[in-house]
Protein backbone atom coordinates (compact mmCIF):
# COMPACT_ATOMS: atom_id res chain seq x y z
CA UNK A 1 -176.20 1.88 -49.80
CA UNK A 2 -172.67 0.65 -50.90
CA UNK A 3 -169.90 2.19 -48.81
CA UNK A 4 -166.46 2.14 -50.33
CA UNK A 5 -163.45 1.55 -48.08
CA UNK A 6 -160.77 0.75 -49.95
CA UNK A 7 -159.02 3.77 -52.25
CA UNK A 8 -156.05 3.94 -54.87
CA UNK A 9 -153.69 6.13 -53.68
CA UNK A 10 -150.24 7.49 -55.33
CA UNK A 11 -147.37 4.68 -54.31
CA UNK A 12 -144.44 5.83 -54.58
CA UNK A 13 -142.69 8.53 -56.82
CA UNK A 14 -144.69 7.86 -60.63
CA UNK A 15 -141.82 7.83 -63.05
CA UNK A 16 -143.82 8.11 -66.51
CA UNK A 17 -146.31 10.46 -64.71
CA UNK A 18 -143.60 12.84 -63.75
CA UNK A 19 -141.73 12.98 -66.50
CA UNK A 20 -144.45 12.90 -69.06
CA UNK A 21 -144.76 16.63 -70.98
CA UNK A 22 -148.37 17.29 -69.70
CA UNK A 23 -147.27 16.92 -65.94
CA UNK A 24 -149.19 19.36 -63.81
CA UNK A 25 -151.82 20.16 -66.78
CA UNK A 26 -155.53 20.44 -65.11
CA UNK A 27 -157.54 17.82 -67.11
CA UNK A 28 -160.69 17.59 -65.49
CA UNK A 29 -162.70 19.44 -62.32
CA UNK A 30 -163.04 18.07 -58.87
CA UNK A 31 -166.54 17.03 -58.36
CA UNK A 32 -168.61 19.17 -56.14
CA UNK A 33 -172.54 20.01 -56.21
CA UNK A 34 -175.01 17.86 -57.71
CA UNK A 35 -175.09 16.71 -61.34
CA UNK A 36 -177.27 14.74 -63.96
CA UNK A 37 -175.85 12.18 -66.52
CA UNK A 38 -176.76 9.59 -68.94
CA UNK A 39 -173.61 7.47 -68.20
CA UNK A 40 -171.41 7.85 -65.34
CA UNK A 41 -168.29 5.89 -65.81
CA UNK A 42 -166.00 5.01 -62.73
CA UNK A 43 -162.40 5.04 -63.02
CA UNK A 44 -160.17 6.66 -66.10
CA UNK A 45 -158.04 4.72 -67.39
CA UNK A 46 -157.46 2.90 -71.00
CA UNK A 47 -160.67 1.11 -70.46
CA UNK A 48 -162.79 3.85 -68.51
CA UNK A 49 -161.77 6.09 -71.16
CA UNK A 50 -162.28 3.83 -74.10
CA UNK A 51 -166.15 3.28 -73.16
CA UNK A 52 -166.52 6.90 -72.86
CA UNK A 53 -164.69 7.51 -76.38
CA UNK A 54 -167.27 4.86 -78.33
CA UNK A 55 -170.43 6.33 -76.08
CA UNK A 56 -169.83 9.74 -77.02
CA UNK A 57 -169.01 8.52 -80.83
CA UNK A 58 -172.68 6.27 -81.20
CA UNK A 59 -174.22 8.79 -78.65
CA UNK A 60 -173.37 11.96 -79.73
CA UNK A 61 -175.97 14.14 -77.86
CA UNK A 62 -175.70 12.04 -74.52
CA UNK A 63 -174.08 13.55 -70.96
CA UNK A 64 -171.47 11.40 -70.28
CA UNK A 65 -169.32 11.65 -66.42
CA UNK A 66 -165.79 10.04 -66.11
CA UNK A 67 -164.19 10.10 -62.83
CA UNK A 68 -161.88 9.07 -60.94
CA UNK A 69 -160.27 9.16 -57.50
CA UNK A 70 -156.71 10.24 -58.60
CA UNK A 71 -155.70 12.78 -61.32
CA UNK A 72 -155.44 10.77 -64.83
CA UNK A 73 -152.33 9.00 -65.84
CA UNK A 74 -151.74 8.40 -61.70
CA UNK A 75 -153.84 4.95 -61.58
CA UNK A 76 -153.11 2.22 -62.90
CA UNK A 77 -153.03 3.03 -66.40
CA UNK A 78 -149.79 5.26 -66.09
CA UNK A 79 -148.14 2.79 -63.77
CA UNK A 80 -147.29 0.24 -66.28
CA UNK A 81 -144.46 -0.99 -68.30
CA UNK A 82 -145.39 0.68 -71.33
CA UNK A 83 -146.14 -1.83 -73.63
CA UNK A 84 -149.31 -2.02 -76.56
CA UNK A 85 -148.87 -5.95 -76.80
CA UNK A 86 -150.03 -7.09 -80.02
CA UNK A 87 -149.14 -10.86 -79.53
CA UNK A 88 -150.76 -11.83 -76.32
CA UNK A 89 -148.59 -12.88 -73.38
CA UNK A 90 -149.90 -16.48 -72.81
CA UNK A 91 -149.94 -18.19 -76.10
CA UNK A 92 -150.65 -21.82 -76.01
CA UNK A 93 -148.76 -24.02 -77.60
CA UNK A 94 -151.56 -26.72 -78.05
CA UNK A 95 -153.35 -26.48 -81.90
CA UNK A 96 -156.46 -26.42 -80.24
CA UNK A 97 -156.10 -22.55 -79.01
CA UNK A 98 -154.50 -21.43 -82.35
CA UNK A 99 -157.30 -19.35 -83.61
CA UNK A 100 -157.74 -18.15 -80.10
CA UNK A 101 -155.12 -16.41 -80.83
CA UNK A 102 -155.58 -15.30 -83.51
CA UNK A 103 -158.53 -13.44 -82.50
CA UNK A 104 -157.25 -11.84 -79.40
CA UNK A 105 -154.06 -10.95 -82.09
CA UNK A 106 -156.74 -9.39 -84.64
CA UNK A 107 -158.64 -7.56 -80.90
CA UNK A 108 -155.46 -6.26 -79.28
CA UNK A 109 -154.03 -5.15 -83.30
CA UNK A 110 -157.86 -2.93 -83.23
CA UNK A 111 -156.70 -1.54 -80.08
CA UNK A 112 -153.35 -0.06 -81.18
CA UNK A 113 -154.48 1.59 -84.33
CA UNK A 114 -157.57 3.12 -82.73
CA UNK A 115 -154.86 4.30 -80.28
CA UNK A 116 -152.50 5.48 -83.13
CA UNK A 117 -155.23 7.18 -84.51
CA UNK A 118 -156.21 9.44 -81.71
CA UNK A 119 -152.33 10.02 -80.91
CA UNK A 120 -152.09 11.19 -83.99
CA UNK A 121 -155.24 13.16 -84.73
CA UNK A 122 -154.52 14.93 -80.97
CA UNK A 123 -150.59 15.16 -81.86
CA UNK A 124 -150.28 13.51 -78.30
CA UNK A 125 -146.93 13.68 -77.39
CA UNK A 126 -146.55 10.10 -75.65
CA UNK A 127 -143.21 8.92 -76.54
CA UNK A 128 -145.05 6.46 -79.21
CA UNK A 129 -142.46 3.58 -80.47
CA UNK A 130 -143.49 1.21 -83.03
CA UNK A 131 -140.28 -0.67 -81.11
CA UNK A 132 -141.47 -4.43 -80.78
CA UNK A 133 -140.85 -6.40 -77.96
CA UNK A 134 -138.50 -8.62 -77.18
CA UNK A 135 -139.07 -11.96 -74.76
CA UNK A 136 -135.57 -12.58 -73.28
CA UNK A 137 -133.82 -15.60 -71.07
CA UNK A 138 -130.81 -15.21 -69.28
CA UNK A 139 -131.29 -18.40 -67.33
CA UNK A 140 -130.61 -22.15 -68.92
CA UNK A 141 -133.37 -23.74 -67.81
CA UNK A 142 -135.78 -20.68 -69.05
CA UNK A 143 -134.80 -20.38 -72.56
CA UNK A 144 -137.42 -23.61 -72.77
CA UNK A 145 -139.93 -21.14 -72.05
CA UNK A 146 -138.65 -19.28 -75.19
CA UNK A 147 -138.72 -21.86 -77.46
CA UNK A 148 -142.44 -22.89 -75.82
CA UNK A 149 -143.30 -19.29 -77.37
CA UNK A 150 -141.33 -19.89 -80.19
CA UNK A 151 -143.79 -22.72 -81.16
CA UNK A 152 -146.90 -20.58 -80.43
CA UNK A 153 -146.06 -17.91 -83.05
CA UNK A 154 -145.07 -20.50 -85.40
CA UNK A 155 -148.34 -22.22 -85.13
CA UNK A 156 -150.20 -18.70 -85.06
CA UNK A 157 -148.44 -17.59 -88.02
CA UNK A 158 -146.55 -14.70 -86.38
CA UNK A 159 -144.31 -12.58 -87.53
CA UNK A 160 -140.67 -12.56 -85.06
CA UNK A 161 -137.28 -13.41 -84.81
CA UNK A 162 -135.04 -15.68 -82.64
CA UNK A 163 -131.69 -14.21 -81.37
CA UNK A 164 -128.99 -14.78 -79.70
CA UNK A 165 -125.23 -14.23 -78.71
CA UNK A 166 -123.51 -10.88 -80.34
CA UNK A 167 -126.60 -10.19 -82.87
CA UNK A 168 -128.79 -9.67 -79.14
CA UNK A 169 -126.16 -7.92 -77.35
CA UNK A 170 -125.98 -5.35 -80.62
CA UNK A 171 -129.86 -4.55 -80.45
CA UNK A 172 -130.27 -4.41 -76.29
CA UNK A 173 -126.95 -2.91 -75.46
CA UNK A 174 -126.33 -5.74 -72.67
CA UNK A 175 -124.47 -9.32 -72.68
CA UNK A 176 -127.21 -10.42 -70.15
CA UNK A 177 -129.42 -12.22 -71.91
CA UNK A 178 -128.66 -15.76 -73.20
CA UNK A 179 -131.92 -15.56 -75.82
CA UNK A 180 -134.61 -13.62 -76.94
CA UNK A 181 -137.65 -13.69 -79.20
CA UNK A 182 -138.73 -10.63 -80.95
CA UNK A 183 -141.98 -9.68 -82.23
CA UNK A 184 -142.33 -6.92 -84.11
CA UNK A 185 -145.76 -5.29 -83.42
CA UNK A 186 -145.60 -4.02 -80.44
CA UNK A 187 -145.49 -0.57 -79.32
CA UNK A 188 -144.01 1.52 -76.76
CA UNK A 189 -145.38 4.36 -74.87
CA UNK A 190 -144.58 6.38 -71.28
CA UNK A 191 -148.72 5.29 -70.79
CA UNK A 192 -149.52 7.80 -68.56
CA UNK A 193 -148.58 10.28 -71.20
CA UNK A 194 -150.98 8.49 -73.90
CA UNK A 195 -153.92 8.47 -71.33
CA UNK A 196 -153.77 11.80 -70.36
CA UNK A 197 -153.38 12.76 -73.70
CA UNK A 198 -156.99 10.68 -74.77
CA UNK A 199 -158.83 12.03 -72.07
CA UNK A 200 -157.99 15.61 -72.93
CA UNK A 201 -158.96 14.52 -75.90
CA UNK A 202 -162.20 13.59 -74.77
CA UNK A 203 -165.56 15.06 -76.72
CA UNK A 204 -167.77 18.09 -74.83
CA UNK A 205 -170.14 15.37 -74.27
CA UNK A 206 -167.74 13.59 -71.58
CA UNK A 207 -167.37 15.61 -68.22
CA UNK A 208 -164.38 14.66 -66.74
CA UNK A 209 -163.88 14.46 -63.03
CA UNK A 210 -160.54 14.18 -61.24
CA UNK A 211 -159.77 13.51 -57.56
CA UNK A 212 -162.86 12.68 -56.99
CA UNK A 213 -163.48 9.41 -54.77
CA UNK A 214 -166.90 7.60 -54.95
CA UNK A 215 -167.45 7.09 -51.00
CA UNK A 216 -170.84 5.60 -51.52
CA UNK A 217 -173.00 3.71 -54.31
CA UNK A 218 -176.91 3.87 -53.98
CA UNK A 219 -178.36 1.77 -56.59
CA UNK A 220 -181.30 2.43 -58.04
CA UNK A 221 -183.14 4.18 -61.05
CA UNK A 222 -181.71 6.72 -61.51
CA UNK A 223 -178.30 5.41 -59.72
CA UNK A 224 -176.21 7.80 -57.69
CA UNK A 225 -172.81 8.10 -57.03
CA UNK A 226 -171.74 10.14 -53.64
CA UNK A 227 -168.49 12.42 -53.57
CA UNK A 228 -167.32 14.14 -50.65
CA UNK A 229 -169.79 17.33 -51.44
CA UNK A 230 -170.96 16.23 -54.38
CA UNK A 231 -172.91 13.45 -55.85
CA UNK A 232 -173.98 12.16 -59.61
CA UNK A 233 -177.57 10.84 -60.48
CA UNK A 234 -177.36 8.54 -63.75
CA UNK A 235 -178.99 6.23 -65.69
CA UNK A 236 -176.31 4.00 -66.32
CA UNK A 237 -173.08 3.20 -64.14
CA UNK A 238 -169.73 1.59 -65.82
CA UNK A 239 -167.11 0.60 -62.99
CA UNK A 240 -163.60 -0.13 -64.92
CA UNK A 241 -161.93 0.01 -61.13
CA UNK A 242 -159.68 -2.16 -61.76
CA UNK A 243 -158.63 -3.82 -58.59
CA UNK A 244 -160.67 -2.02 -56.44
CA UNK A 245 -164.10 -3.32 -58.12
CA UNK A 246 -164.92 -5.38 -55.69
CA UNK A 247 -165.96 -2.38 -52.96
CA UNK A 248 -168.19 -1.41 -55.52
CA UNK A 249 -170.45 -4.59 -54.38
CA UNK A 250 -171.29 -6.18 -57.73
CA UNK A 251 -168.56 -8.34 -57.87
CA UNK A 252 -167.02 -10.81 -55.41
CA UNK A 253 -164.61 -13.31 -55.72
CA UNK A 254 -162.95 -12.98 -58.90
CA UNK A 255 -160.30 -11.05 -59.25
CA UNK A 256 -156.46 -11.74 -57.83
CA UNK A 257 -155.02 -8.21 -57.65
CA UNK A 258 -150.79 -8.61 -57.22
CA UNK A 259 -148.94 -5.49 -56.35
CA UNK A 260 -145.57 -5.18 -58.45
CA UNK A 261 -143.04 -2.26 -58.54
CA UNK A 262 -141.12 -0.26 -61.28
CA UNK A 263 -138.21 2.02 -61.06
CA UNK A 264 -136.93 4.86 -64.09
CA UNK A 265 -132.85 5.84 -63.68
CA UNK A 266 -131.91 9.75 -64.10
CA UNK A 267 -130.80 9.84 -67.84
CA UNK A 268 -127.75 8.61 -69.21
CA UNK A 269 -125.22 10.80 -70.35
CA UNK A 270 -124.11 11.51 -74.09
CA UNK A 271 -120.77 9.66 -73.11
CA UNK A 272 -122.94 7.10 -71.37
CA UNK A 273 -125.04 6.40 -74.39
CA UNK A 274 -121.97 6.84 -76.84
CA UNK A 275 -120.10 4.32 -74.91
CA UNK A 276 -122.52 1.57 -74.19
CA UNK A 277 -125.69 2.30 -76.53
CA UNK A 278 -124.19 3.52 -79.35
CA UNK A 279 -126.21 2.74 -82.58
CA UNK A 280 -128.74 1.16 -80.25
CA UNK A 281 -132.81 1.65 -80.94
CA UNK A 282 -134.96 2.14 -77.58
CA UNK A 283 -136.30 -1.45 -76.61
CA UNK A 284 -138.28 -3.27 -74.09
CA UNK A 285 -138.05 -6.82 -72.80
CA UNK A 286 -140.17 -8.83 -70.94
CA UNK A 287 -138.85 -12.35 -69.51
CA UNK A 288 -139.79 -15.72 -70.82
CA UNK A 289 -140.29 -16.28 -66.83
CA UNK A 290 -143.71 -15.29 -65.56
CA UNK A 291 -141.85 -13.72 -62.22
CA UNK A 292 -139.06 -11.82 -64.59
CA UNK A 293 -137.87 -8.84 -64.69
CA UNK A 294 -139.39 -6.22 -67.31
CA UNK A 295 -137.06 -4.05 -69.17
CA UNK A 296 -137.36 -0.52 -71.28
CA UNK A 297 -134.58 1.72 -72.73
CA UNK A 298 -136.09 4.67 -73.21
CA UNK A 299 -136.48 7.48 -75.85
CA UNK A 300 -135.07 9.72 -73.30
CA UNK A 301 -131.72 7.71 -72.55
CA UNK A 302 -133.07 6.06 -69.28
CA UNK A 303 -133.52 2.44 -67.96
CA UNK A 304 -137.25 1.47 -66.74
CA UNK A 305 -136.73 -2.34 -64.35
CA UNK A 306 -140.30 -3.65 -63.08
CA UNK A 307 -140.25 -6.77 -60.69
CA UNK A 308 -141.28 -7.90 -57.54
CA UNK A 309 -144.50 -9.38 -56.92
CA UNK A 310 -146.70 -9.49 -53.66
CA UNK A 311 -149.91 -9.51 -52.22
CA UNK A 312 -151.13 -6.67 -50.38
CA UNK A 313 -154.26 -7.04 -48.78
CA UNK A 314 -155.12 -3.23 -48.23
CA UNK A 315 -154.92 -2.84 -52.40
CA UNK A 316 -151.47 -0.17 -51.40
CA UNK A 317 -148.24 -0.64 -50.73
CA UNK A 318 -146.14 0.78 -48.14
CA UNK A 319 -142.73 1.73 -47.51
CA UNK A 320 -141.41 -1.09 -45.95
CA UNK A 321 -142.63 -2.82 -49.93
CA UNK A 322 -141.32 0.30 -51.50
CA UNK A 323 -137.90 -0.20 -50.09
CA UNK A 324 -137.59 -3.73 -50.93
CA UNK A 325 -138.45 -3.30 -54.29
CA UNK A 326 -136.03 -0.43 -54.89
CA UNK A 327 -133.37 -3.04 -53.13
CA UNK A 328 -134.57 -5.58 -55.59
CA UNK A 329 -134.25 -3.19 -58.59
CA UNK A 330 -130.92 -2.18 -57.73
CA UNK A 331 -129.01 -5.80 -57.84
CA UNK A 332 -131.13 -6.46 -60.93
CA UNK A 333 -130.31 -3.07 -63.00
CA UNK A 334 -126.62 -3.95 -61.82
CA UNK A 335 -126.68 -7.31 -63.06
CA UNK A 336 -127.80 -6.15 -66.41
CA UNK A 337 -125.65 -3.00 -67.08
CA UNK A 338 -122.76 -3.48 -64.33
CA UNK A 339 -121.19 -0.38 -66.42
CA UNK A 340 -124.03 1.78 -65.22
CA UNK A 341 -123.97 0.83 -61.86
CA UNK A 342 -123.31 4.68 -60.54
CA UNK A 343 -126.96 5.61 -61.87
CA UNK A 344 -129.65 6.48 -59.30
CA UNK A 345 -133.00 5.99 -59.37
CA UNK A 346 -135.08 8.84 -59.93
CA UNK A 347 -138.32 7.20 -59.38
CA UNK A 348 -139.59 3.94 -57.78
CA UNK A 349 -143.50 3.29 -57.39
CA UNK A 350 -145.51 0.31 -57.01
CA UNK A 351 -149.25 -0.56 -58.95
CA UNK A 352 -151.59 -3.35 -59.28
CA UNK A 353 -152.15 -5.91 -61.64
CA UNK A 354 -155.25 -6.91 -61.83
CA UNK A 355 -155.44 -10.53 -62.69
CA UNK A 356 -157.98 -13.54 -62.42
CA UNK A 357 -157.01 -16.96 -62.60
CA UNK A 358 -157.91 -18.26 -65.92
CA UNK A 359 -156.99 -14.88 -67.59
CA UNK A 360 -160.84 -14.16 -68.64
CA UNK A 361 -162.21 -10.48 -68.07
CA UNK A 362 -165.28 -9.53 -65.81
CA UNK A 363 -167.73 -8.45 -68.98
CA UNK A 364 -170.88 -8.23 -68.02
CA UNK A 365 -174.30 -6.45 -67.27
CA UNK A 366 -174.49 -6.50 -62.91
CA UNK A 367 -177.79 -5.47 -62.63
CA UNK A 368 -179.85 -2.96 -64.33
CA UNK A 369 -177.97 0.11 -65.49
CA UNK A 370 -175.22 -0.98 -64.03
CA UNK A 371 -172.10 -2.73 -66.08
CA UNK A 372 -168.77 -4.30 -65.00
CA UNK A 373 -165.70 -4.23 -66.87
CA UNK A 374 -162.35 -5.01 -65.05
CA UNK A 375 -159.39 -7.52 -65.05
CA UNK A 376 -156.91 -7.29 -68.23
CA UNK A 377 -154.20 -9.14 -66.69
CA UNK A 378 -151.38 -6.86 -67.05
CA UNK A 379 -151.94 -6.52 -70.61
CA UNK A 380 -154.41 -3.22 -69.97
CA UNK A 381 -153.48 -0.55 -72.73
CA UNK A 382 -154.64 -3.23 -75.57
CA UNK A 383 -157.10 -4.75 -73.53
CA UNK A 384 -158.78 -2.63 -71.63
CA UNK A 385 -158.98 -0.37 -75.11
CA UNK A 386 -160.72 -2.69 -77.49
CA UNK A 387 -162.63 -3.95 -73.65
CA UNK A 388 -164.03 -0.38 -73.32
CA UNK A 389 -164.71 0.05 -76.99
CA UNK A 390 -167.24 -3.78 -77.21
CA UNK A 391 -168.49 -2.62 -73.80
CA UNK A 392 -169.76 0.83 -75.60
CA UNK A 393 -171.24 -1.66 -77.92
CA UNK A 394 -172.57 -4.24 -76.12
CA UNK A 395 -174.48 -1.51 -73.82
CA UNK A 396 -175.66 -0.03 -76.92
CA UNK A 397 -177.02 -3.43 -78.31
CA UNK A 398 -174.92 -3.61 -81.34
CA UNK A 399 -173.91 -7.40 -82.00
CA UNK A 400 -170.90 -8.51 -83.49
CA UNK A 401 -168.29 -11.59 -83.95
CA UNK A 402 -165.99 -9.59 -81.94
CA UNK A 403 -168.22 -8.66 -78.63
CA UNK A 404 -169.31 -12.90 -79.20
CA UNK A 405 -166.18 -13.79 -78.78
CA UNK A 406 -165.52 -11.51 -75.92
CA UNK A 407 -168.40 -12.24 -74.25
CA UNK A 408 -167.48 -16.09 -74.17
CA UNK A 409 -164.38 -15.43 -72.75
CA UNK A 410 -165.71 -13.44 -70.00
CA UNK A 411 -166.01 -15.90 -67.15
CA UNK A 412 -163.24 -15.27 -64.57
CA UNK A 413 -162.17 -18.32 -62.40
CA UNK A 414 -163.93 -18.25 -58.66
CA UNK A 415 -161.05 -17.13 -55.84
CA UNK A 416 -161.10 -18.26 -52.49
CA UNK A 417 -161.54 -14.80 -50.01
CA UNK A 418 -159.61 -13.80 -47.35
CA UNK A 419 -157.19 -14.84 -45.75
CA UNK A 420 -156.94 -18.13 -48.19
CA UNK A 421 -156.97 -16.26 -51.07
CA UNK A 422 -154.00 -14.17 -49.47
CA UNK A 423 -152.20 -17.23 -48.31
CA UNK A 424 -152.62 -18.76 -51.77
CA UNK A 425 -150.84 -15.77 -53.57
CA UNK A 426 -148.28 -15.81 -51.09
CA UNK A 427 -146.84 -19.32 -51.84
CA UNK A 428 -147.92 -19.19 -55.26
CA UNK A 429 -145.63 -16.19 -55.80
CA UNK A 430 -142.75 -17.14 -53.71
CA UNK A 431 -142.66 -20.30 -55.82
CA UNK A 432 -142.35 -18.56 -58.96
CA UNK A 433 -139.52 -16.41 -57.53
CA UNK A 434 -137.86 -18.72 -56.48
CA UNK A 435 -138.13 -20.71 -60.04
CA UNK A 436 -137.10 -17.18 -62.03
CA UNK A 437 -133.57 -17.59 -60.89
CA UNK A 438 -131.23 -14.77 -62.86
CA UNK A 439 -134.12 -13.80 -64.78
CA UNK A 440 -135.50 -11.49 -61.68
């Protein structure tokens, strides 16, 4: 018997959750009593949902469970930045990795129109942007990082621009930035909105469960999953935990989880936006620093600031991390727009990336009936989409250049354990801070 000790909980106040149009909805039942399933998938989120999608598409007449321990669009799937990255985040410049590219270009591409397409079919209201994304340096010494991307797309053959000075300030709205390099197929989303739009979505085939924590995991044939007055008996078991996958006890030393934190202002006033954002298209920026500071204008007139990194042992944060994040946001968000400086906060909340060290995903079989899909590397909606979808596939024995490829780039780096592995993070990330200079 597998006992899980280690639980998600809600950190913080969830900005996108909160203020996305189906707050409050019921989606799914809490688990009580004892049921029979084909599949039981743990965790819904892009890539918990996305295997149950393609399942219940090349299985039509299978029972299907999803659960998971918070309501959808809490996890880590609504906790996010908000960005359907077409271009991957950690191009190489080096020739060699060129069509390496290309084919996680052509994978994460897949993943936003099979998204578009169920946002549209399901009229999910999800604040969907075909916005781009810019890459932005305010720093000297980082706008070499810019130009190191630069060279990536050129070899790759991508699409974007390069700007600069008053032609920058005109699309973001700020004089901050020194540089940035925009690409132009990304898309934007509040991500909690798109995920609880997909799983309410969801065929009749797919019984969703929410607030419903797996305490215990007795392998076997068939498997079954305990609940807190409940339990599932199924053939097959899919953990997409995320972070957590390692209580689950077929997985162990692999994954890196780092705890970061977002904020989301109150909205801007129609004088605000006439007087600073005038003419101005809702963007998003990540930094050509890997410790940078991620920001969104929103649709709705507000400003969305992610940074500050840290390890956190327990897989939660607390408020002593809350607070110093929300310190962290401020001087940030005040550096940026010093004309908005009066705007609160509405909501500050902290989430997990969950990353391993050569950027490869856990894809793989476990042990009979039982499959293992985590680690997208803060580039989930994308990933863990077209992830889920080959995973449906691969469990299904369908073969293609696609799942190859996946497949042999599905061997995560070992990591140390506790408390080296903890140790490590720390000075890694404090070194990385400390290099991000004005671009935190």
């Amino acid at each position: 018997m597998q006992h899980i000790h280690k639980f998600p909980i809600v950190d913080g106040h969830l900005g996108w959750y909160e203020t996305s149009p189906s707050c409050g909805r019921k989606l799914g039942e809490r688990l009580k009593g004892t049921h029979d399933f084909d599949y039981a998938i743990i965790g819904a989120g892009y890539t918990g949902v996305a295997v149950a999608q393609r399942l219940a598409e090349l299985h039509p007449q299978t029972r299907i469970a999803l659960v998971d321990v918070l309501g959808v669009g809490q996890g880590t799937s609504g906790r996010n930045a908000g960005f359907v990255i077409d271009v991957p985040h950690n191009l190489d410049a080096s020739k060699s990795d060129v069509e390496h590219d290309r084919k996680l270009f052509e994978l994460n591409t897949f993943a936003i129109e099979r998204l578009r397409s169920f946002k549209d079919r399901h009229a999910i209201d999800c604040a969907w942007q075909d916005a781009g994304k810019y890459m932005s340096a305010h720093e000297e010494s980082n706008i070499a990082g810019l130009k190191h991307f630069e060279e990536t797309l050129k070899l790759g053959g991508f699409d974007y621009q390069w700007l600069e000075g008053a032609e920058l300030k005109k699309r973001l709205g700020t004089s901050y930035y020194r540089a940035a390099v925009y690409t132009p197929g990304n898309v934007l989303i509040n991500p909690s909105s798109l995920i609880r739009g997909l799983a309410h979505a969801l065929p009749p085939s797919v019984h969703l469960f929410e607030n419903s924590a797996v305490v215990s995991c007795d392998y076997g044939r068939p498997h079954r999953l305990n609940f807190l007055g409940g339990s599932i008996r199924a053939h097959t078991v899919v953990q997409t935990t995320s972070s957590f996958n390692e209580e689950f006890g077929h997985l162990s030393n692999r994954l890196a989880p780092i705890f970061t934190y977002a904020s989301l202002s109150e909205p801007l006033t129609r004088d605000e936006l006439d007087s600073h954002f005038k003419g101005v298209e809702a963007w998003g920026t990540t930094s050509a620093h890997p410790a940078g500071t991620t920001v969104r204008f929103t649709p709705d007139g507000r400003i969305f600031v992610r940074n500050t990194l840290n390890y956190e042992r327990s897989l939660n944060s607390n408020p002593r991390g809350l607070n110093q994040a929300w310190e962290q946001h401020r001087h940030s968000f005040e550096a940026r727009f010093p004309f908005l400086a009066h705007k609160t906060f509405e909501y500050t909340w902290g989430g997990m990336l969950c990353m391993t060290l050569n950027h490869q995903s856990v894809f793989r079989q476990s042990a009979e009936g039982v499959y293992t899909l985590v680690g997208c590397n803060g580039v989930g909606v994308a990933k863990g989409t077209y992830l889920g979808y080959y995973m449906a596939e691969y469990m299904s024995g369908l073969g293609s250049k696609r799942l190859d490829f996946i497949l042999d780039n599905a061997s995560p780096s070992w990591v140390p354990p506790d408390p080296l592995k903890g140790l490590g993070a720390a000075v890694r990330l404090r070194h990385e801070s400390g290099n991000a200079g004005g671009d935190i």
